[in-house]
Protein backbone atom coordinates (compact mmCIF):
# COMPACT_ATOMS: atom_id res chain seq x y z
CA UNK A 1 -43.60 1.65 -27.48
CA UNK A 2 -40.55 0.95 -29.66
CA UNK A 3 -38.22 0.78 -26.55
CA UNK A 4 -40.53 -2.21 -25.12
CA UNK A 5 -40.29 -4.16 -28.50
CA UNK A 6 -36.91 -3.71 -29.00
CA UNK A 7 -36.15 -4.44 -24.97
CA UNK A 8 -38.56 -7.70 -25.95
CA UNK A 9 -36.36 -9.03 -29.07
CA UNK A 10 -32.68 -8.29 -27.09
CA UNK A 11 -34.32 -10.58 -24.32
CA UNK A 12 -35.71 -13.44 -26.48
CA UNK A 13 -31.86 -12.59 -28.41
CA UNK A 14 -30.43 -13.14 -25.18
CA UNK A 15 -32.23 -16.27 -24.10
CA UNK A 16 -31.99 -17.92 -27.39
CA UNK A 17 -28.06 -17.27 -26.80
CA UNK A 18 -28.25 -18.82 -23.02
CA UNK A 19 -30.75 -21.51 -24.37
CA UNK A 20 -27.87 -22.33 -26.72
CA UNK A 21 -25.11 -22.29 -24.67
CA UNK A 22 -26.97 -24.33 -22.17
CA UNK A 23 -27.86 -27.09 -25.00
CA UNK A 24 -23.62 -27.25 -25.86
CA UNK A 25 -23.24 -27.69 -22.09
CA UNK A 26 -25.28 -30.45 -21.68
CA UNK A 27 -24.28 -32.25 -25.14
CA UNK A 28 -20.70 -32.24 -23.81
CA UNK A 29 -21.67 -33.74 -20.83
CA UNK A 30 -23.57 -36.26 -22.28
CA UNK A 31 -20.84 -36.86 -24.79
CA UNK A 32 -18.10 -37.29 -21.95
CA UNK A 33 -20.46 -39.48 -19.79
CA UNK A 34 -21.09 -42.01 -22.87
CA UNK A 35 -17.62 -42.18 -23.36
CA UNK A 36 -16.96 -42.68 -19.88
CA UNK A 37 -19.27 -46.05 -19.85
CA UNK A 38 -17.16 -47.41 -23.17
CA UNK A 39 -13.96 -47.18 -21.30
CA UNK A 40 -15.06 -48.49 -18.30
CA UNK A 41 -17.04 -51.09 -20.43
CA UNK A 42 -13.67 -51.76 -22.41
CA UNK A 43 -12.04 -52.32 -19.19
CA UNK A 44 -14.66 -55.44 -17.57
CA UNK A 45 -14.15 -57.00 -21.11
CA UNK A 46 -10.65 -57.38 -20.23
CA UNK A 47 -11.15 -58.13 -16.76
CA UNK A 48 -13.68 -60.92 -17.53
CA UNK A 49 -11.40 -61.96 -20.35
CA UNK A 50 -8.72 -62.50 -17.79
CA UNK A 51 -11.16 -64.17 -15.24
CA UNK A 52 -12.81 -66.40 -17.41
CA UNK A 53 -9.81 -67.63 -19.07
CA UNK A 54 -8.64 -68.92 -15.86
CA UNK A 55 -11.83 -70.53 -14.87
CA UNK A 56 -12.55 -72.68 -18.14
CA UNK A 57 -9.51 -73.77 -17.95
CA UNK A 58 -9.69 -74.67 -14.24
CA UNK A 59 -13.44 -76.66 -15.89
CA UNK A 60 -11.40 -78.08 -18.13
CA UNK A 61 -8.18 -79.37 -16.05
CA UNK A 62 -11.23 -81.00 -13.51
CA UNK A 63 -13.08 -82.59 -16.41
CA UNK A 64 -9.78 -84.17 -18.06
CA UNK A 65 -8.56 -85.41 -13.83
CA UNK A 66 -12.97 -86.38 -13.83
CA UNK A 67 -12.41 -89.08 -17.11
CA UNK A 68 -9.09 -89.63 -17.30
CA UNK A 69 -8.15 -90.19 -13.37
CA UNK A 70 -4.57 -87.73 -13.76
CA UNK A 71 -5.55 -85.71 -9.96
CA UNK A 72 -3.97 -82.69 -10.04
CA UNK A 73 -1.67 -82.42 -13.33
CA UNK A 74 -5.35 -81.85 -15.06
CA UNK A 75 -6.07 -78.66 -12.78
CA UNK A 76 -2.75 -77.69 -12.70
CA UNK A 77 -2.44 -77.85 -16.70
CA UNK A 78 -6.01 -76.49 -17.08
CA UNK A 79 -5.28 -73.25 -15.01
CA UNK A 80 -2.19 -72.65 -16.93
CA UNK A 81 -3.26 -73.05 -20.44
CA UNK A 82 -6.43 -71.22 -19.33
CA UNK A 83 -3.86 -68.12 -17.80
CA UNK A 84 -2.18 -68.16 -21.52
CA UNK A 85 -5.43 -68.20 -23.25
CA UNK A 86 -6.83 -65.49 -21.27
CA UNK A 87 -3.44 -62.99 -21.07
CA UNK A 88 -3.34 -63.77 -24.75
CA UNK A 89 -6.99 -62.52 -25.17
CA UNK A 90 -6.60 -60.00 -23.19
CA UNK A 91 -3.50 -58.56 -24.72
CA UNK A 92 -4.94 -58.54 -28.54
CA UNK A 93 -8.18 -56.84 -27.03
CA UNK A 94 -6.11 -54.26 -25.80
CA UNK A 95 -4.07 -54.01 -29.01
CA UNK A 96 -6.78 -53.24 -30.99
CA UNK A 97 -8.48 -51.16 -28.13
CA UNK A 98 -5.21 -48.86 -28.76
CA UNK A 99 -5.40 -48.99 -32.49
CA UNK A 100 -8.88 -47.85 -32.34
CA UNK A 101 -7.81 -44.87 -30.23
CA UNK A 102 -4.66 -44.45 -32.71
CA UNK A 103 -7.69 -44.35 -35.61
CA UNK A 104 -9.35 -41.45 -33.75
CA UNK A 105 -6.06 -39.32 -33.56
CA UNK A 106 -5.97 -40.13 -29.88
CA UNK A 107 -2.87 -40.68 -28.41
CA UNK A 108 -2.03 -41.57 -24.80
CA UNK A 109 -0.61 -38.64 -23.03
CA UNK A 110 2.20 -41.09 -21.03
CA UNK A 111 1.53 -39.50 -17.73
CA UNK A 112 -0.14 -41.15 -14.87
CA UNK A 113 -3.31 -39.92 -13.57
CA UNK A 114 -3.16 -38.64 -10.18
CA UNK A 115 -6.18 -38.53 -7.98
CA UNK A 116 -6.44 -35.64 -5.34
CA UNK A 117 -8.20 -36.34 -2.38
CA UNK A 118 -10.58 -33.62 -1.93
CA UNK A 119 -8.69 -32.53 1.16
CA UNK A 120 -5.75 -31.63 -0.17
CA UNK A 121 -5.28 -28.90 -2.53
CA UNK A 122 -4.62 -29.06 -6.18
């Protein structure tokens, strides 16, 4: 009888340790696929910041040609204060995108990031 309790606590030791291990595995994963959708959330920011910048000012050029009657130096001027306004926006976002990073002790490793197609070999 002792050999059947003590076979029944190493296997509830041993699935408490897989239980475990299994719990870390998925936490990472979760972890990594949260910070995933920041990044890539950090990235449309800048990509709408870039966008939209153009287009308000492209809003704003037509409404100054609309009242004023100036045809195209309006929509000309518009898109190229709105391109300033927008690089300029999307430049400090990324500034303090990097200090945040710098905050965390994260640095950027400097090397590209290669993708692999899946048919060639690592």
């Amino acid at each position: 009888m002792s050999s059947t309790k003590e076979s029944r606590e190493e296997a509830m030791k041993r699935l408490s340790e897989r239980a475990s291990a299994l719990e870390a595995r998925t936490r990472t994963e979760v972890v990594a696929t949260a910070e995933a959708q920041k990044v890539v959330g950090q990235a449309w920011r800048i990509v709408a910041e870039l966008i939209g910048g153009v287009f308000i000012g492209l809003g704003l050029g037509v409404a100054v040609d609309y009242f004023f009657d100036t045809a195209p130096i309006g929509v000309i001027g518009g898109v190229l204060v709105g391109f300033a306004l927008s690089f300029f926006m999307a430049r400090n976002t990324a500034k303090r995108l990097m200090a945040e990073a710098k905050a965390l002790g994260e640095t950027p490793s400097g090397e590209p990031i290669v993708e692999v197609n899946e048919d060639e070999e690592r």
